[in-house]
N, C-alpha and C. Protein backbone atom coordinates (compact mmCIF):
# COMPACT_ATOMS: atom_id res chain seq x y z
N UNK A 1 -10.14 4.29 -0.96
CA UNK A 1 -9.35 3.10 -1.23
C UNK A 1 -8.10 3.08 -0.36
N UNK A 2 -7.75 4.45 -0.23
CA UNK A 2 -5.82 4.30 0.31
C UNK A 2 -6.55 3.99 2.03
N UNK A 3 -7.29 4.66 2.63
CA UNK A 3 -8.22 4.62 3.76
C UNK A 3 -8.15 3.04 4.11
N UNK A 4 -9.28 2.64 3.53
CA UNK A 4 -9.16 0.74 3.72
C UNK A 4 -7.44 0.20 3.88
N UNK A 5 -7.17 0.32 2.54
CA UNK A 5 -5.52 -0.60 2.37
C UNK A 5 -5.11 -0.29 4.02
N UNK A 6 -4.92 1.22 4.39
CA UNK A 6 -4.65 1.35 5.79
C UNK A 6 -4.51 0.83 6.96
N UNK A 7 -6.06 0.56 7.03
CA UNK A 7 -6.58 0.23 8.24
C UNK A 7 -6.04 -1.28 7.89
N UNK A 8 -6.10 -1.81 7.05
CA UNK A 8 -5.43 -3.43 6.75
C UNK A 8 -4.39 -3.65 7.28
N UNK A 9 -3.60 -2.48 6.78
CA UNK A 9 -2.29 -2.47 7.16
C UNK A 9 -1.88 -2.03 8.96
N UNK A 10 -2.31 -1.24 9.28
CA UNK A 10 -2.25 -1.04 11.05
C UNK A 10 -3.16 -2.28 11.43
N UNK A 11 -4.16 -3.17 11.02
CA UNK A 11 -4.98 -4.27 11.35
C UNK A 11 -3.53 -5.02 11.86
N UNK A 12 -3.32 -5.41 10.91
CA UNK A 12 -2.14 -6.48 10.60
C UNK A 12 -1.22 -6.31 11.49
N UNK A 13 -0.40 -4.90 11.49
CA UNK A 13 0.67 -4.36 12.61
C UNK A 13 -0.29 -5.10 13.64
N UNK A 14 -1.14 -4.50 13.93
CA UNK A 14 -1.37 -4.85 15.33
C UNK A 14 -1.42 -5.96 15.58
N UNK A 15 -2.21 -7.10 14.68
CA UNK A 15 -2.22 -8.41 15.74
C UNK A 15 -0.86 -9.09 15.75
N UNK A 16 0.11 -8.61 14.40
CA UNK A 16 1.60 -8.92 14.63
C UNK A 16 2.20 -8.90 15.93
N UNK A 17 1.98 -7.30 16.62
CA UNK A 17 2.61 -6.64 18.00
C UNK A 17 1.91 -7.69 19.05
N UNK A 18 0.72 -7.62 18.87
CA UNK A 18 -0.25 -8.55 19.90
C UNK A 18 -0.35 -10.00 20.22
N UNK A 19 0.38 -10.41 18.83
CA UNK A 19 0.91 -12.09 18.93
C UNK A 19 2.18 -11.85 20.12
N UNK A 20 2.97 -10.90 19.57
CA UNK A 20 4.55 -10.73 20.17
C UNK A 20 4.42 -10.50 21.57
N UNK A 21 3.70 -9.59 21.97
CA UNK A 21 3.27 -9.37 23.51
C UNK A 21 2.91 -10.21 24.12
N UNK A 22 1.82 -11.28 23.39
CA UNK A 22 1.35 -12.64 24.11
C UNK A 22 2.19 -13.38 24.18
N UNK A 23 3.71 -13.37 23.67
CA UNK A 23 4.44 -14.44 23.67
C UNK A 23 5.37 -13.87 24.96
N UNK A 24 5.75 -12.50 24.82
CA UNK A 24 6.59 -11.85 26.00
C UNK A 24 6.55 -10.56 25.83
N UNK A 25 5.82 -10.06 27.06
CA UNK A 25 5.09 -8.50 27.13
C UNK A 25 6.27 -7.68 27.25
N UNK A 26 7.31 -8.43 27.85
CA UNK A 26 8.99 -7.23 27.98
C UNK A 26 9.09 -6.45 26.60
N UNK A 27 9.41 -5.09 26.86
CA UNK A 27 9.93 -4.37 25.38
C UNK A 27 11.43 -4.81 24.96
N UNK A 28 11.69 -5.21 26.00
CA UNK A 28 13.51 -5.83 25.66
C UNK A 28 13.37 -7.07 24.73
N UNK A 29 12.35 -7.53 24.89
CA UNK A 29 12.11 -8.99 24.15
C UNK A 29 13.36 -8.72 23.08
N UNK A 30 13.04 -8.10 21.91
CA UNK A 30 13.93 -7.94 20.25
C UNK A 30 15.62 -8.17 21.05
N UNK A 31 16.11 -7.13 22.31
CA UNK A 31 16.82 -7.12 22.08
C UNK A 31 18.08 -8.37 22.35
N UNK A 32 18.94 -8.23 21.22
CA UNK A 32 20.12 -9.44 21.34
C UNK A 32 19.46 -10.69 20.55
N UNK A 33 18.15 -10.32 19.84
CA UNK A 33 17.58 -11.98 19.23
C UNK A 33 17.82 -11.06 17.71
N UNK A 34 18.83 -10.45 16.89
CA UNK A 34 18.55 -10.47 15.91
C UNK A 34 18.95 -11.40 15.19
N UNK A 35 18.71 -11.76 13.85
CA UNK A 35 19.07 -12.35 12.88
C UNK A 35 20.25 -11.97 12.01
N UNK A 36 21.03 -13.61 12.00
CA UNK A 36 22.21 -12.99 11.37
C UNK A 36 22.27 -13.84 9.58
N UNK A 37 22.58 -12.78 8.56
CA UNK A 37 22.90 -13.51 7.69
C UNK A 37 23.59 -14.87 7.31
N UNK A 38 23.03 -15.75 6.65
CA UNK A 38 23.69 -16.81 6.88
C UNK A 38 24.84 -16.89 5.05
N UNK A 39 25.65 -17.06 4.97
CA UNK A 39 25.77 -17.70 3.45
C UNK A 39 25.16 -18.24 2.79
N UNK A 40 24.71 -17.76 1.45
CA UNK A 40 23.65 -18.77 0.83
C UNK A 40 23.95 -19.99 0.80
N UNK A 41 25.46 -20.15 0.49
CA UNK A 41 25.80 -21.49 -0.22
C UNK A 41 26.39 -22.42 1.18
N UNK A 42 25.80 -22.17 2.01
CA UNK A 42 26.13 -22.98 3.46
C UNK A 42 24.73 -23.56 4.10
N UNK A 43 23.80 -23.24 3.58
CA UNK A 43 22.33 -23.48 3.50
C UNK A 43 21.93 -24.73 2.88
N UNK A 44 21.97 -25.76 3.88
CA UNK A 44 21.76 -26.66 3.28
C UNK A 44 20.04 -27.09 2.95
N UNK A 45 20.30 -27.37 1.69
CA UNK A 45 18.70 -28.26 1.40
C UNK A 45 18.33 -26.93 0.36
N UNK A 46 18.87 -25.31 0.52
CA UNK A 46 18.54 -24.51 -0.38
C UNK A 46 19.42 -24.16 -1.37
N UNK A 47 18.82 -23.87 -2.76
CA UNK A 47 19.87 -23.30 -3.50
C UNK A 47 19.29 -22.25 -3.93
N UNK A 48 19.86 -21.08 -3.61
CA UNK A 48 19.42 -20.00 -3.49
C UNK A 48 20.33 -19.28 -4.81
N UNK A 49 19.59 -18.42 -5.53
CA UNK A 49 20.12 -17.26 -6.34
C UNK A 49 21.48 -16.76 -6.24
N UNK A 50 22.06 -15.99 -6.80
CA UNK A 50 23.52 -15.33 -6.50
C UNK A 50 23.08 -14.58 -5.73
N UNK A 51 22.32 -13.32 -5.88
CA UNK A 51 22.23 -11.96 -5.22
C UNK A 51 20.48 -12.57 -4.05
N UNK A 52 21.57 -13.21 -3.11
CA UNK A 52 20.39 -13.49 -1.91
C UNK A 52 20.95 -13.41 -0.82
N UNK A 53 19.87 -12.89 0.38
CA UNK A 53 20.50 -13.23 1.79
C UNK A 53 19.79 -14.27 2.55
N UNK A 54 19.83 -15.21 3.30
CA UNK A 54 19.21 -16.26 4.15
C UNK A 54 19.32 -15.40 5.73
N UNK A 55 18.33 -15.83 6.53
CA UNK A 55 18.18 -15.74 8.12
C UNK A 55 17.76 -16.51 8.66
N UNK A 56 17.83 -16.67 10.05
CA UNK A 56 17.31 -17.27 10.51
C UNK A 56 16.07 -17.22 11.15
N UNK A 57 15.21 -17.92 11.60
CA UNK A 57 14.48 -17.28 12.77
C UNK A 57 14.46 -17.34 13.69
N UNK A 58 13.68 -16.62 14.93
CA UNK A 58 14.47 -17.25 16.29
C UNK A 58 13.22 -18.08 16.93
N UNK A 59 13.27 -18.45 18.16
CA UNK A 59 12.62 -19.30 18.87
C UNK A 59 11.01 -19.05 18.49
N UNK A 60 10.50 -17.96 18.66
CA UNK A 60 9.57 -17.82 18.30
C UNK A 60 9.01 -17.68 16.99
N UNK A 61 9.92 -17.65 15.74
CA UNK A 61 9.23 -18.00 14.57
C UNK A 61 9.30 -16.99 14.09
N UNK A 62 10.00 -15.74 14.21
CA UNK A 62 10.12 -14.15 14.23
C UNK A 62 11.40 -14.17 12.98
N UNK A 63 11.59 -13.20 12.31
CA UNK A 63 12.98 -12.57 11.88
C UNK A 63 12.63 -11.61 11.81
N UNK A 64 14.06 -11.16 12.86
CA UNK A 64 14.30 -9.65 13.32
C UNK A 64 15.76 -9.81 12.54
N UNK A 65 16.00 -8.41 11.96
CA UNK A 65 17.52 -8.34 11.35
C UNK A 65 17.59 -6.82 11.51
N UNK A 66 19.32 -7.04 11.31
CA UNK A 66 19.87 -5.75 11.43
C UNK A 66 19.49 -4.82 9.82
N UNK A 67 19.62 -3.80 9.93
CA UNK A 67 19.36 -3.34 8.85
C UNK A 67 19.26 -1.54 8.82
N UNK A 68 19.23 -0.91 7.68
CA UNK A 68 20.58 0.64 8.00
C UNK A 68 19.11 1.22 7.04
N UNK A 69 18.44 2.51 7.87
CA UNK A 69 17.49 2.85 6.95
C UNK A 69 18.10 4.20 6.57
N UNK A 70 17.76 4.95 5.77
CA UNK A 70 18.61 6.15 5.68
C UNK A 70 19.99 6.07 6.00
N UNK A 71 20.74 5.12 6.28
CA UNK A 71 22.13 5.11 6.82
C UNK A 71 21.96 4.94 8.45
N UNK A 72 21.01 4.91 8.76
CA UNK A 72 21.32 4.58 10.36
C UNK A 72 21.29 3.64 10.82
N UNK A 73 21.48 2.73 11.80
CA UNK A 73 21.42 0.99 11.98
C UNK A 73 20.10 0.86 12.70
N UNK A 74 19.12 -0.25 12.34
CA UNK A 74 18.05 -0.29 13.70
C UNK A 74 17.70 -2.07 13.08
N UNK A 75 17.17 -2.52 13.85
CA UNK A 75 16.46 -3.73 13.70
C UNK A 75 14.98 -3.67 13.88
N UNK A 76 14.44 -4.28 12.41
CA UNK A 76 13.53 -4.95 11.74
C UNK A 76 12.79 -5.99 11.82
N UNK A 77 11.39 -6.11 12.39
CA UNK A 77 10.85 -7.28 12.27
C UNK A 77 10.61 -7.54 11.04
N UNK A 78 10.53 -8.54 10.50
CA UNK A 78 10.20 -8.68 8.93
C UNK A 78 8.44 -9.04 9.53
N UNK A 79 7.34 -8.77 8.76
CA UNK A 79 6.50 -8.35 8.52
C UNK A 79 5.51 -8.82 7.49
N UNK A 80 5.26 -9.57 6.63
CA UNK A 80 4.79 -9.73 5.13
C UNK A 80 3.02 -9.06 5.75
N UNK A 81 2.72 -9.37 7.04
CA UNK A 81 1.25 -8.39 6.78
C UNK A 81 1.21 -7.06 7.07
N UNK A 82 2.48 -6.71 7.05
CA UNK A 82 2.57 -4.81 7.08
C UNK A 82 2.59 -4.65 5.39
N UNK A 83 1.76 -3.64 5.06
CA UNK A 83 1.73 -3.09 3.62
C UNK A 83 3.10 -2.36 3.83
N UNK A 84 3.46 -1.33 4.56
CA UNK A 84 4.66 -0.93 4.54
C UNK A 84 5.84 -1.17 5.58
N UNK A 85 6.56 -0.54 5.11
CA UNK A 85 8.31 -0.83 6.22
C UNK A 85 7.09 0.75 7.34
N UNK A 86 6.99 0.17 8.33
CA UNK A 86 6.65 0.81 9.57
C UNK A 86 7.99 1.35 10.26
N UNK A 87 7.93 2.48 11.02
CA UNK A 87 8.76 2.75 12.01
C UNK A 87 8.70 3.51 12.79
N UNK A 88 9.24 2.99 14.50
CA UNK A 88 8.97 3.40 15.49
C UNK A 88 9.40 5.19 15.32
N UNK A 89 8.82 5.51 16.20
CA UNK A 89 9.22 7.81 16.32
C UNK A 89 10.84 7.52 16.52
N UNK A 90 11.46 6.85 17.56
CA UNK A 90 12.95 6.64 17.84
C UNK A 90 13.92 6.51 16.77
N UNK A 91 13.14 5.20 16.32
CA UNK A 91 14.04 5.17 14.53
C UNK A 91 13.82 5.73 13.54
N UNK A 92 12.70 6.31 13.64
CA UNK A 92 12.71 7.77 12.73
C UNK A 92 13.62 9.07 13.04
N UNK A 93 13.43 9.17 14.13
CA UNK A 93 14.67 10.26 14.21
C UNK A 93 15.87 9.87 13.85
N UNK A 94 16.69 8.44 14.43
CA UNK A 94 18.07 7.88 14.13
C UNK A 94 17.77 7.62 12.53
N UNK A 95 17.30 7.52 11.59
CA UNK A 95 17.07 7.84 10.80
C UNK A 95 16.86 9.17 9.83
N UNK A 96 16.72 10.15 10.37
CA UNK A 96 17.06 11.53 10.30
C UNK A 96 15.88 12.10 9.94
N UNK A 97 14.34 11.46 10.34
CA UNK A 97 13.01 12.34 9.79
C UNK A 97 12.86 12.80 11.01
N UNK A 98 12.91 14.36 11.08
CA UNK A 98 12.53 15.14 11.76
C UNK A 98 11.05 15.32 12.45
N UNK A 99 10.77 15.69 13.29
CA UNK A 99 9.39 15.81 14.29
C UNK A 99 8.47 16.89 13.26
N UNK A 100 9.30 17.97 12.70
CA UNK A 100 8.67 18.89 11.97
C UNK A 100 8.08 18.36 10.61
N UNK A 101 9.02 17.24 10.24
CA UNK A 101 8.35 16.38 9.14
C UNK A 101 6.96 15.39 9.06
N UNK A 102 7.14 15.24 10.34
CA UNK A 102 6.15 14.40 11.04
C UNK A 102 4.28 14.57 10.76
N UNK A 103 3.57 14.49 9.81
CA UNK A 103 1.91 14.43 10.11
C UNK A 103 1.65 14.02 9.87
N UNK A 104 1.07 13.46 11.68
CA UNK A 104 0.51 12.54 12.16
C UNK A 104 -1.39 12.58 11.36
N UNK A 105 -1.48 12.58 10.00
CA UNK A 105 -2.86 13.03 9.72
C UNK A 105 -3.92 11.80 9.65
N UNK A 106 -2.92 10.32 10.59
CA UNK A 106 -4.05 8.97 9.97
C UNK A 106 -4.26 8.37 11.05
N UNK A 107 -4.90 7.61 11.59
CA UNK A 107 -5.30 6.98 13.15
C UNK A 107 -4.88 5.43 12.67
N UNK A 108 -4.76 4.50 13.63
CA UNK A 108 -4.42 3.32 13.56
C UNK A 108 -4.76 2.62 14.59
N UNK A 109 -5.27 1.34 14.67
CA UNK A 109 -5.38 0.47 15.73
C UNK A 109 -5.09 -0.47 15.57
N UNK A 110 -3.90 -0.12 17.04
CA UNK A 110 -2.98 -1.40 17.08
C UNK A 110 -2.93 -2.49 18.53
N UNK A 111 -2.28 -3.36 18.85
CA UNK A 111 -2.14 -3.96 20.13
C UNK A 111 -2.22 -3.22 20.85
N UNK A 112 -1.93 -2.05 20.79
CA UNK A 112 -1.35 -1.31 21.92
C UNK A 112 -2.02 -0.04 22.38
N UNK A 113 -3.15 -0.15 21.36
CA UNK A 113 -4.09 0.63 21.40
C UNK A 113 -4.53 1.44 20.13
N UNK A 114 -5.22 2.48 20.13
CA UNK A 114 -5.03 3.98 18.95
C UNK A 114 -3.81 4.16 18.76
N UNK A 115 -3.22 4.23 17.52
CA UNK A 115 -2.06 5.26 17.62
C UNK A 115 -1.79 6.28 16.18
N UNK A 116 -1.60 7.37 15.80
CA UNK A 116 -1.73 7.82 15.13
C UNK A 116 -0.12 7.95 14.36
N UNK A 117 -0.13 8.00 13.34
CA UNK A 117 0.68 7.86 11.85
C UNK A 117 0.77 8.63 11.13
N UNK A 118 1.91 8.50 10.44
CA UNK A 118 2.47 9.93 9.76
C UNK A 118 3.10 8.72 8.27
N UNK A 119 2.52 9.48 7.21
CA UNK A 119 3.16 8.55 5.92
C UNK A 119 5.02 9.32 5.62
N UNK A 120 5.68 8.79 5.40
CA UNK A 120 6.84 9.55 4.79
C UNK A 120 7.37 8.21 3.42
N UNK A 121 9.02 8.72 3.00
CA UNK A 121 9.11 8.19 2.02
C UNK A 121 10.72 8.43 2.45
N UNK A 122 11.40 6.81 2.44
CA UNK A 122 12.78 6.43 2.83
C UNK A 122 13.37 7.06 1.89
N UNK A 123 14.50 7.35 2.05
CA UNK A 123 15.73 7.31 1.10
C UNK A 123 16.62 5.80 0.71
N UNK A 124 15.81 5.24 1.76
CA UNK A 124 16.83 3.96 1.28
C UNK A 124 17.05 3.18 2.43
N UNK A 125 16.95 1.64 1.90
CA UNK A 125 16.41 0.55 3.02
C UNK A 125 17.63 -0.56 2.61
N UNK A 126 18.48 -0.47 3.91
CA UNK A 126 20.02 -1.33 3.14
C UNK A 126 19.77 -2.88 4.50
N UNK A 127 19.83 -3.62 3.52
CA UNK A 127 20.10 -5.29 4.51
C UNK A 127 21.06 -6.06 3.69
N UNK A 128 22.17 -6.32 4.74
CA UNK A 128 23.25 -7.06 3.96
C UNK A 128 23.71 -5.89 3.08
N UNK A 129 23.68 -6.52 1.56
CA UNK A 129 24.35 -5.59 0.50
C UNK A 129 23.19 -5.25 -0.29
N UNK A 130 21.77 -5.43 0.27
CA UNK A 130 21.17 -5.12 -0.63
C UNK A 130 20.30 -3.67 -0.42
N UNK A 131 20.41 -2.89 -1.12
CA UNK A 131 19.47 -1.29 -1.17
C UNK A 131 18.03 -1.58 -1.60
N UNK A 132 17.50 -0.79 -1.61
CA UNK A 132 16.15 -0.56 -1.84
C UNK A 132 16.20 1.27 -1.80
N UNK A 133 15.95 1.37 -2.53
CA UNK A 133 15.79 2.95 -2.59
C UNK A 133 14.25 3.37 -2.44
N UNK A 134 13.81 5.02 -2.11
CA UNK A 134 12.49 5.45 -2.14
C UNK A 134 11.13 4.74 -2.25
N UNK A 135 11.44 4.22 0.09
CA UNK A 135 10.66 3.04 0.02
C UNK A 135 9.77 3.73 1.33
N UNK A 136 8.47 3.72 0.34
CA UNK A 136 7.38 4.14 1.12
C UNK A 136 7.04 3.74 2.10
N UNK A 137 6.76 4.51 3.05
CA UNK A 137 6.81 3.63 4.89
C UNK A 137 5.86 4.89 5.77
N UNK A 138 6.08 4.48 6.70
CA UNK A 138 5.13 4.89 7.69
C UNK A 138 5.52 4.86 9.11
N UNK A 139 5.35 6.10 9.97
CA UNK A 139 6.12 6.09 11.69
C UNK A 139 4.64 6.35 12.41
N UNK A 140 4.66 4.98 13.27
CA UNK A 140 3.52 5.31 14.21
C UNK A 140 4.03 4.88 15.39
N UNK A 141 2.95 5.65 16.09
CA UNK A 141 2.97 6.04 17.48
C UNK A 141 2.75 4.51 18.64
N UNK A 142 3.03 4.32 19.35
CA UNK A 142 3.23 3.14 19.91
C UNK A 142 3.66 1.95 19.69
N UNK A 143 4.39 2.24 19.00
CA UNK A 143 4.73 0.82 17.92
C UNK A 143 6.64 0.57 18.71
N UNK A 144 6.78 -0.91 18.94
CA UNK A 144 7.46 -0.95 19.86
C UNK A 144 9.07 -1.84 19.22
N UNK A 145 8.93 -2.21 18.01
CA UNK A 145 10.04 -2.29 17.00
C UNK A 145 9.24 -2.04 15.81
N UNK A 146 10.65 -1.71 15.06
CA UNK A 146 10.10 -1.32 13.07
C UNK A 146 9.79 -1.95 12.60
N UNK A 147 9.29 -2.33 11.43
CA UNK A 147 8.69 -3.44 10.42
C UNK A 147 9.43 -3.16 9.04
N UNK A 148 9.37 -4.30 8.81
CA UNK A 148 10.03 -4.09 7.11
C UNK A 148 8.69 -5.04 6.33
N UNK A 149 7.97 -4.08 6.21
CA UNK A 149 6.56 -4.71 5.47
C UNK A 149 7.00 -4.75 4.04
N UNK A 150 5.81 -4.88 3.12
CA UNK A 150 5.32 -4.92 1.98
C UNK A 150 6.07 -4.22 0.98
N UNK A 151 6.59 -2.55 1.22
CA UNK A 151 6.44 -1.67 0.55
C UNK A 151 8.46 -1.75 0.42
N UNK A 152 8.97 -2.74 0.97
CA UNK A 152 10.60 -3.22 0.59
C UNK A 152 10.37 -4.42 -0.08
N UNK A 153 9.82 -5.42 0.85
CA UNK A 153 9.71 -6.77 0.43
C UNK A 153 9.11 -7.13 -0.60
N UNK A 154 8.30 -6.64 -1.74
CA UNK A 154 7.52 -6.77 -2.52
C UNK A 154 8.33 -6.08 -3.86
N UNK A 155 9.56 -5.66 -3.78
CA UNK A 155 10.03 -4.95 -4.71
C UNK A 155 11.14 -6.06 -4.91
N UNK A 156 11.42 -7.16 -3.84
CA UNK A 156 12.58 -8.10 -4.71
C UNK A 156 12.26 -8.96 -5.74
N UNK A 157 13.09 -9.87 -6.16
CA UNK A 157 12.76 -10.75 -6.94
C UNK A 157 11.50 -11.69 -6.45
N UNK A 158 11.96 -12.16 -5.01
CA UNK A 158 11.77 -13.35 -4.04
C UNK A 158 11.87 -13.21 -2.72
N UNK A 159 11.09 -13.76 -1.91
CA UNK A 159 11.47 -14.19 -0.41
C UNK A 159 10.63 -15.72 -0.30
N UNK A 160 11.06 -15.94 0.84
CA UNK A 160 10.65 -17.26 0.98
C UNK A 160 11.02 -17.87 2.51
N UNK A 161 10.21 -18.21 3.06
CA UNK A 161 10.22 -18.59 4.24
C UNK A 161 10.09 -20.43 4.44
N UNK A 162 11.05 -20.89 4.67
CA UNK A 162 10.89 -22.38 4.77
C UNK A 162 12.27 -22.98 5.89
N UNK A 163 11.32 -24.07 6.53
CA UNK A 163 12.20 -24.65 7.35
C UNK A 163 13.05 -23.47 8.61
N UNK A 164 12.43 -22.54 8.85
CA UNK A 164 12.60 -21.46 9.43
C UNK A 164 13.96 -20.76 9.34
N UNK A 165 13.68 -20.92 8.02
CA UNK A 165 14.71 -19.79 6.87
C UNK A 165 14.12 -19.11 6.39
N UNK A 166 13.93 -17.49 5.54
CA UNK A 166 13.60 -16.87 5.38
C UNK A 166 15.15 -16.42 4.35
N UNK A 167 14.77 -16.76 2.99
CA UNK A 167 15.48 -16.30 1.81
C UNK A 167 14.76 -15.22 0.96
N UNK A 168 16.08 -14.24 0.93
CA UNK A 168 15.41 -13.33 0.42
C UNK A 168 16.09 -12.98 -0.76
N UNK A 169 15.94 -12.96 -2.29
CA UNK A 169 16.38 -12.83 -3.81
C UNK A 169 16.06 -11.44 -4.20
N UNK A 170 17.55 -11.40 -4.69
CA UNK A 170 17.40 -9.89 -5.92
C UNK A 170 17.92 -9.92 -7.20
């Protein structure tokens, strides 16, 4: 069962990465397009919860945001067909999971080819003011920004993507 969910889940990564490449093969693409919190209550047409953040998206229909995993800063594609918050080997280390922590014991196919995966388990997934604590994720190998899949996003109240806003409730 965990086998299947898997392969769903690196399925998904990949044609995510593989849309993104078809749009612009540069690895620089992410950088300087992140998403910035907006005020809820400056959002017009939404009325959003107390404890929410709004983003934007950018040209391509993407939200990328800043966001502190373990305490370290990296940017996030948001994701809804990643089962988990994915992350690159780079931001795993700036993140503080060690190489020795690392087994790689699951295969994956992604845009970018095979790449093999290592399950771990965050200490904690901060956007804006909001935490997420002991949030199950995953660092694979060719993967060319992080994901904030399923395994954060599925623990809020709400998200919601409209008018290429992307509100997210706690």
């Amino acid at each position: 069962m965990i086998g299947w969910a898997l392969r769903w889940v690196l399925l998904c990564c990949g044609i995510a990465l593989l849309c993104i490449r078809i749009v612009n093969p540069d690895p620089q693409f992410f950088k300087d397009r992140t998403a910035k919190p907006e005020p809820a209550d400056r959002v017009v047409g939404i009325d959003p919860p107390a404890n929410s953040l709004v983003y934007s998206a950018n040209a391509q229909g993407h939200v990328i945001l800043d966001a502190a995993v373990n305490g370290a800063p990296m940017r996030l594609l948001v994701d809804t067909g990643a089962s988990l918050v994915t992350l690159t080997p780079a931001d795993a280390r700036a993140a503080g999971i060690t190489a020795s922590e690392l087994v790689f014991n699951h295969r994956a196919s992604t845009a970018n080819g095979p790449a093999r995966m290592a399950q771990v388990k965050l200490r904690e997934v901060r956007i804006g003011q909001l935490s997420i604590y002991d949030v199950p994720a995953a660092v694979l190998e060719n993967l060319n920004i992080s994901l904030l899949g399923m395994s954060f996003l599925g623990r809020l109240q709400s998200y919601e993507m409209r008018d290429g806003k992307l509100t997210i409730s706690w």
